[in-house]
PDB file of N, CA and C in Angstrom:
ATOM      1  N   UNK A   1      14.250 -12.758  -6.543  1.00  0.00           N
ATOM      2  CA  UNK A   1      13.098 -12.288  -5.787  1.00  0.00           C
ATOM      3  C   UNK A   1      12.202 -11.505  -6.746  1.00  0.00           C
ATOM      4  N   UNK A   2      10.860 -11.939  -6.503  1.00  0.00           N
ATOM      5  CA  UNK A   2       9.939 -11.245  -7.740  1.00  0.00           C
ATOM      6  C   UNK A   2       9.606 -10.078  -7.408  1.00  0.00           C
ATOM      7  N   UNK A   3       8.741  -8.978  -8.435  1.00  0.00           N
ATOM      8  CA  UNK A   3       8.362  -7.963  -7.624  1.00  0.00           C
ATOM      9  C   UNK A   3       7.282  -8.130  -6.319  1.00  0.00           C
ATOM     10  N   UNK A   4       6.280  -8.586  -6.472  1.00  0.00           N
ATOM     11  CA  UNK A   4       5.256  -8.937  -5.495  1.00  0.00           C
ATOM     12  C   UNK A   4       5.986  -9.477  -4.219  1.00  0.00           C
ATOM     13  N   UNK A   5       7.111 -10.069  -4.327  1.00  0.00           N
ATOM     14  CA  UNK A   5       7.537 -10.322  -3.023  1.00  0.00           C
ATOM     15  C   UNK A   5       8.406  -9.737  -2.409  1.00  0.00           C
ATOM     16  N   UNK A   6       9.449  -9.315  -3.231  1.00  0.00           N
ATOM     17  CA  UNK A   6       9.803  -7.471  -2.205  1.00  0.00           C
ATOM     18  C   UNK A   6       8.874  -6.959  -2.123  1.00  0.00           C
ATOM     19  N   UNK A   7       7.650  -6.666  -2.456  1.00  0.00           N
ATOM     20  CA  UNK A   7       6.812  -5.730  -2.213  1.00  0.00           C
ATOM     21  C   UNK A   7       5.652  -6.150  -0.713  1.00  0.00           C
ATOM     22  N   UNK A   8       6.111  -7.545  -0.905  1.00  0.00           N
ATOM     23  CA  UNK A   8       5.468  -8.211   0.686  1.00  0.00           C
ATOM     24  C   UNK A   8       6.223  -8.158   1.291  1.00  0.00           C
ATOM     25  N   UNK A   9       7.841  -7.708   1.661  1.00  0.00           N
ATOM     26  CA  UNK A   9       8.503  -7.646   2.175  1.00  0.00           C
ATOM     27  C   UNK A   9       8.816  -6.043   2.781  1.00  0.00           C
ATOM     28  N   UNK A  10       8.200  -5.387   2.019  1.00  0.00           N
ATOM     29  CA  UNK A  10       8.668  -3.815   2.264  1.00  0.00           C
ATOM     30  C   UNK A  10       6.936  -3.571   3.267  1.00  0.00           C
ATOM     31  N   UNK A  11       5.728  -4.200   2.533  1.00  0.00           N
ATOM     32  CA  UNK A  11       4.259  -4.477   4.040  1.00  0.00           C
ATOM     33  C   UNK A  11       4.576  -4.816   4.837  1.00  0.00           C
ATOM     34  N   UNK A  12       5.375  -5.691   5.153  1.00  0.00           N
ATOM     35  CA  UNK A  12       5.580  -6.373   6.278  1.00  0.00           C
ATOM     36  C   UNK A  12       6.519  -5.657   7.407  1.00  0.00           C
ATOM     37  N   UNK A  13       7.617  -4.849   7.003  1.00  0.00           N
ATOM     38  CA  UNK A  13       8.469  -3.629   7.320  1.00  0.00           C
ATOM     39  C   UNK A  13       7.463  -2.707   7.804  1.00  0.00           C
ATOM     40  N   UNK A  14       6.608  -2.133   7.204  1.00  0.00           N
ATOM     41  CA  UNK A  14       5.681  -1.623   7.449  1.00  0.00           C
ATOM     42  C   UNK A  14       4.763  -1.960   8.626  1.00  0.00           C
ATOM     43  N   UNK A  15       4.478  -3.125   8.792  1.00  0.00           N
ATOM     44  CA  UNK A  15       3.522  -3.425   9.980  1.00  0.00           C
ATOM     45  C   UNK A  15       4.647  -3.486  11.069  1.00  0.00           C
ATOM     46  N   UNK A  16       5.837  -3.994  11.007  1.00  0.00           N
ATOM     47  CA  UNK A  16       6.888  -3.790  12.183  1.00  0.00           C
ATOM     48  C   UNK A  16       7.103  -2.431  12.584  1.00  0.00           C
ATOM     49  N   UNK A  17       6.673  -1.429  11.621  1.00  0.00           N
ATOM     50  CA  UNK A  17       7.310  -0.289  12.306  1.00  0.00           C
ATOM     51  C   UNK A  17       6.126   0.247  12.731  1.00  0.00           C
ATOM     52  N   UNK A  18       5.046   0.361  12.165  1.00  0.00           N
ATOM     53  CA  UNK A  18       4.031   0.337  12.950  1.00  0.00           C
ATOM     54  C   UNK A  18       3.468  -0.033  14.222  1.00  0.00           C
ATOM     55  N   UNK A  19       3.967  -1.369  14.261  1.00  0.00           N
ATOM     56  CA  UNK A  19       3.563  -1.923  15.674  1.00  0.00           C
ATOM     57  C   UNK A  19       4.390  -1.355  16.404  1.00  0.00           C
ATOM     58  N   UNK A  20       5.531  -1.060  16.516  1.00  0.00           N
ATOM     59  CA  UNK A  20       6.442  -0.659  17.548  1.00  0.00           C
ATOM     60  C   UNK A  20       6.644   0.460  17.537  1.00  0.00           C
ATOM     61  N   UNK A  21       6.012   1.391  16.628  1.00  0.00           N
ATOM     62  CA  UNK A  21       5.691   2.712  16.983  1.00  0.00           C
ATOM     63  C   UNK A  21       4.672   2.699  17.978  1.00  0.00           C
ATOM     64  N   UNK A  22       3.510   1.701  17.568  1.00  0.00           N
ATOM     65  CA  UNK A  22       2.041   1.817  18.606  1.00  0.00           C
ATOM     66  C   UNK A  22       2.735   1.428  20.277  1.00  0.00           C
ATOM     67  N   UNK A  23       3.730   0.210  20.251  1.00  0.00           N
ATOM     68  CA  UNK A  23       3.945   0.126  21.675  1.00  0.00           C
ATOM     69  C   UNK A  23       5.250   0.656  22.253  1.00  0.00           C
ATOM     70  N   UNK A  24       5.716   1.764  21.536  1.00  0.00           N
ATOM     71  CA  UNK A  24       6.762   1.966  21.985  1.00  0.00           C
ATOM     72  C   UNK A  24       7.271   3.610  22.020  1.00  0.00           C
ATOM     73  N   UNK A  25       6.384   4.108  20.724  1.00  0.00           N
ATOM     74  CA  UNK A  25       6.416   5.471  20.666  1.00  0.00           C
ATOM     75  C   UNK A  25       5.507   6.467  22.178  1.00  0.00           C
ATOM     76  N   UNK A  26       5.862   7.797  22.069  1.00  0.00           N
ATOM     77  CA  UNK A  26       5.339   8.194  22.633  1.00  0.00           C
ATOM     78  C   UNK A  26       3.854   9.328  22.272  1.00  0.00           C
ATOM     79  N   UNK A  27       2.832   9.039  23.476  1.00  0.00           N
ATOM     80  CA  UNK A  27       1.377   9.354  22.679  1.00  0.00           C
ATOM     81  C   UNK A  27       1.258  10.631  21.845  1.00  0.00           C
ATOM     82  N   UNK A  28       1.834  11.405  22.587  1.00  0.00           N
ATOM     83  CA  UNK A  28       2.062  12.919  22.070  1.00  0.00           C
ATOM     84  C   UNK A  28       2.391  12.857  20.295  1.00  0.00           C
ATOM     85  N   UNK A  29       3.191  11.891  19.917  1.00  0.00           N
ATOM     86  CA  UNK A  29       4.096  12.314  19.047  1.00  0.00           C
ATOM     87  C   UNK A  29       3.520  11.097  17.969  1.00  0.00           C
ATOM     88  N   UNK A  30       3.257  10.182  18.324  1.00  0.00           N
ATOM     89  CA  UNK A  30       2.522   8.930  17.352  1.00  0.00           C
ATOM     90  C   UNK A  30       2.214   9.207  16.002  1.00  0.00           C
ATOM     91  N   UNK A  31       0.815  10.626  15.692  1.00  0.00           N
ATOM     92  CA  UNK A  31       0.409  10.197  14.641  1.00  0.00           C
ATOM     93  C   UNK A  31       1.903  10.997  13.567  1.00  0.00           C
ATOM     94  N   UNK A  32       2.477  12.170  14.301  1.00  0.00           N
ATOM     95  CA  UNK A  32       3.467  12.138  13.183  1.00  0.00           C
ATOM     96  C   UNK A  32       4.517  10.930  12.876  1.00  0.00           C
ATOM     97  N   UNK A  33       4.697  10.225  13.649  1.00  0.00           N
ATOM     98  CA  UNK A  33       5.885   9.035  13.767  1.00  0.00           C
ATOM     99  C   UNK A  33       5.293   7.838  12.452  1.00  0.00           C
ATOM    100  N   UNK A  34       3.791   8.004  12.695  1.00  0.00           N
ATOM    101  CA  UNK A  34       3.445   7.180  11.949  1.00  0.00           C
ATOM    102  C   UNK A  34       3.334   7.232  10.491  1.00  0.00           C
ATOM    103  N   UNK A  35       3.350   8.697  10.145  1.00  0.00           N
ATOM    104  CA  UNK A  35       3.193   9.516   8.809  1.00  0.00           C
ATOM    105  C   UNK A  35       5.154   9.526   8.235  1.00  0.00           C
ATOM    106  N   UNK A  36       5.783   9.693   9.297  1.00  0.00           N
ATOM    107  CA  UNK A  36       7.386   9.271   9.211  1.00  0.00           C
ATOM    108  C   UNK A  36       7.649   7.975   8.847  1.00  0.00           C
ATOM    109  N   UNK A  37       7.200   7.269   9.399  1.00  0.00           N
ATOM    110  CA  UNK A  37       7.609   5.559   8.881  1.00  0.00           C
ATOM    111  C   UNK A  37       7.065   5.270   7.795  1.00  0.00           C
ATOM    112  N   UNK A  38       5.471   5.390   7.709  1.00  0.00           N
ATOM    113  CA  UNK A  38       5.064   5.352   6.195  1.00  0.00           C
ATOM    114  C   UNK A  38       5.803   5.747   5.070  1.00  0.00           C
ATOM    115  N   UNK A  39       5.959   7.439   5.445  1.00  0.00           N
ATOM    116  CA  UNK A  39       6.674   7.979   3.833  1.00  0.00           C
ATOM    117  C   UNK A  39       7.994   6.973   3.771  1.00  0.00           C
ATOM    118  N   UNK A  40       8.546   6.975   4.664  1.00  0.00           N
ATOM    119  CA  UNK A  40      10.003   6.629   4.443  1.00  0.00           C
ATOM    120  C   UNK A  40       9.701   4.915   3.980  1.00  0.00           C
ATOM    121  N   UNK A  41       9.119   4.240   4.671  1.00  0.00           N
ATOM    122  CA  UNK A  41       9.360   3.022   3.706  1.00  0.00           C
ATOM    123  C   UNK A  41       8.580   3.097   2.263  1.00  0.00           C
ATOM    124  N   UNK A  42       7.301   3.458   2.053  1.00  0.00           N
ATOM    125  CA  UNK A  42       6.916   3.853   0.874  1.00  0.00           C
ATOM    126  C   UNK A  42       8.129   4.726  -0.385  1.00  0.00           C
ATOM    127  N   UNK A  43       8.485   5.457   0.077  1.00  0.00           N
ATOM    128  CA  UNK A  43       9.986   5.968  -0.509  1.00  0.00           C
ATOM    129  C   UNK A  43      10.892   4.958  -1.072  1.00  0.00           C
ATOM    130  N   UNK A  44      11.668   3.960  -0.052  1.00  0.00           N
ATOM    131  CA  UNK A  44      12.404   2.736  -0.396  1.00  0.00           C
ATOM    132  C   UNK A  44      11.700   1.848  -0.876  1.00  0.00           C
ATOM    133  N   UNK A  45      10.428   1.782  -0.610  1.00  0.00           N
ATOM    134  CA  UNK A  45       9.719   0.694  -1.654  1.00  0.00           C
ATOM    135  C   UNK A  45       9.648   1.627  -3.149  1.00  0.00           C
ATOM    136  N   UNK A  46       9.785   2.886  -3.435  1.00  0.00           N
ATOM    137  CA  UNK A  46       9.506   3.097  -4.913  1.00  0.00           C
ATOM    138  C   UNK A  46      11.050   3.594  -5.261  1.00  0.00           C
ATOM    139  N   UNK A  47      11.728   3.559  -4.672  1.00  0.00           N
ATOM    140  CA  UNK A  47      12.536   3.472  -4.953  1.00  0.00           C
ATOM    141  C   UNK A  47      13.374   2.283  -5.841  1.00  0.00           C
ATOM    142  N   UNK A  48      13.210   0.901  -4.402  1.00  0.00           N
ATOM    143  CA  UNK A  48      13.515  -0.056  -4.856  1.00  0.00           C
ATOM    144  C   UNK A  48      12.903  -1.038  -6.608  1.00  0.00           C
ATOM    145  N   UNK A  49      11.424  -0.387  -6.284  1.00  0.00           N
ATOM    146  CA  UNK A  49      10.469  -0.550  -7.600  1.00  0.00           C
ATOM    147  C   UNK A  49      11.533  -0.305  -9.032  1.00  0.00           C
ATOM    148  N   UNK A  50      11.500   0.578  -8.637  1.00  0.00           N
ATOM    149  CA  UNK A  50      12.512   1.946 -10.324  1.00  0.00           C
ATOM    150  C   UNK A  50      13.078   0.923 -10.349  1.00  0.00           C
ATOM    151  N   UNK A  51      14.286   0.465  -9.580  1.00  0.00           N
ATOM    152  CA  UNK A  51      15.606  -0.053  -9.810  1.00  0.00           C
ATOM    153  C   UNK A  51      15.284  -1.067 -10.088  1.00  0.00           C
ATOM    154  N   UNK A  52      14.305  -2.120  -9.554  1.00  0.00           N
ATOM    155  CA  UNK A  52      14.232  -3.715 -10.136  1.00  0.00           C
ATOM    156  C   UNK A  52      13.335  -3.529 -11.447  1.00  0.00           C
ATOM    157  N   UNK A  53      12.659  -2.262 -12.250  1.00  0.00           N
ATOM    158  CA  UNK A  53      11.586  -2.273 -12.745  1.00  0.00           C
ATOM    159  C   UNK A  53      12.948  -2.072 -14.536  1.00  0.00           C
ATOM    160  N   UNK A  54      13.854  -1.040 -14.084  1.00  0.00           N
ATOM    161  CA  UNK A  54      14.781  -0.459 -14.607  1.00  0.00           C
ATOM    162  C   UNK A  54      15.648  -1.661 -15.407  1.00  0.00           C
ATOM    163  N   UNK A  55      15.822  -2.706 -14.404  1.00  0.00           N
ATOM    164  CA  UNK A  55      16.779  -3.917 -14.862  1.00  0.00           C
ATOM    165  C   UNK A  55      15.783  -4.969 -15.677  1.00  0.00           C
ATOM    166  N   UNK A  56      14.462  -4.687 -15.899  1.00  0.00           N
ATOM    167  CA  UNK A  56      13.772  -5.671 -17.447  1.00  0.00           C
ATOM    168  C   UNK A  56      14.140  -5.200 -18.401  1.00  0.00           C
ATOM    169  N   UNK A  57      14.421  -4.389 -18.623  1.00  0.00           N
ATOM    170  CA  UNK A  57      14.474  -3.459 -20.091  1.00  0.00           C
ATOM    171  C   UNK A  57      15.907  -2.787 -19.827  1.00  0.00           C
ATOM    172  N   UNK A  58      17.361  -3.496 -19.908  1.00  0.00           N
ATOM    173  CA  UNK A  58      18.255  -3.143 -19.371  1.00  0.00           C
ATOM    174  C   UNK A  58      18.778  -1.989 -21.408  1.00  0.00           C
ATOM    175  N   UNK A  59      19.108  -1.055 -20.768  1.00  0.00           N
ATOM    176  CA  UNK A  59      19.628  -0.113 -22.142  1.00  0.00           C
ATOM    177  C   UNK A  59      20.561  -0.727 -22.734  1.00  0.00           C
ATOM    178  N   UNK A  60      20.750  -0.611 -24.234  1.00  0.00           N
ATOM    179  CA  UNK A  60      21.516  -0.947 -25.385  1.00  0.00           C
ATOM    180  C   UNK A  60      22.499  -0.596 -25.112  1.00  0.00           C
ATOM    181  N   UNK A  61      24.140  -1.562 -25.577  1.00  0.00           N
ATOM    182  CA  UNK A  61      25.267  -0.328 -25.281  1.00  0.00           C
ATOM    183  C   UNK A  61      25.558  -0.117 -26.786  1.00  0.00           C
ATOM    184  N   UNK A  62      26.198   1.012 -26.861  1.00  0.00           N
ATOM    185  CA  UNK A  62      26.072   1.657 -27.979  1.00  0.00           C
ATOM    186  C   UNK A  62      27.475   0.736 -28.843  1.00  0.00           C
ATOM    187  N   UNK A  63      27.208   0.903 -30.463  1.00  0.00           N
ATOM    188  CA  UNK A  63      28.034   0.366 -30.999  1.00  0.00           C
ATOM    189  C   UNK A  63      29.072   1.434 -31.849  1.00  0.00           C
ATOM    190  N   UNK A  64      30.351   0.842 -31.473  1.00  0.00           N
ATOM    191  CA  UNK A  64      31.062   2.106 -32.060  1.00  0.00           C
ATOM    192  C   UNK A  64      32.258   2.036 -33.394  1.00  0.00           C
ATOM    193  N   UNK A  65      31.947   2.630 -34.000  1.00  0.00           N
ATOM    194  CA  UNK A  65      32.782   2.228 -35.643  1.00  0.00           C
ATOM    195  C   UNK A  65      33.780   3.223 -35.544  1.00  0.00           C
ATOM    196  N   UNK A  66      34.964   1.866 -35.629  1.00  0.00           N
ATOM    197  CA  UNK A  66      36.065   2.588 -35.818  1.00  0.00           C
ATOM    198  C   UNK A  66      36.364   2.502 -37.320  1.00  0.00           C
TER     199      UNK A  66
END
């Protein structure tokens, strides 16, 4: 899976939780719910970023003289 397409995959998470915050949350409480779902998938999306970004350039293992 490339980056661009986890990354259409973590928008798309995004519009699900969105939408079902809009029809399901309650009015009172919405715009924080919505500032909650954002950070938190934005979070696992940079999260997930690091870690697939981390494995191109995987570190040297060290060489050891006996």
């Amino acid at each position: 899976m490339g980056f661009w397409l986890g990354t259409l995959v973590f928008f798309l998470i995004q519009i699900v939780a969105t939408a079902t915050i809009n029809f399901v949350g309650k009015p009172g409480n919405k715009g924080l719910t919505h500032i909650m779902a954002f950070t938190t998938v934005f979070q696992l999306w940079f999260i997930w970023a690091i870690i697939y970004m981390a494995q191109m350039n995987p570190l040297i293992n060290p060489e050891y003289k006996e």
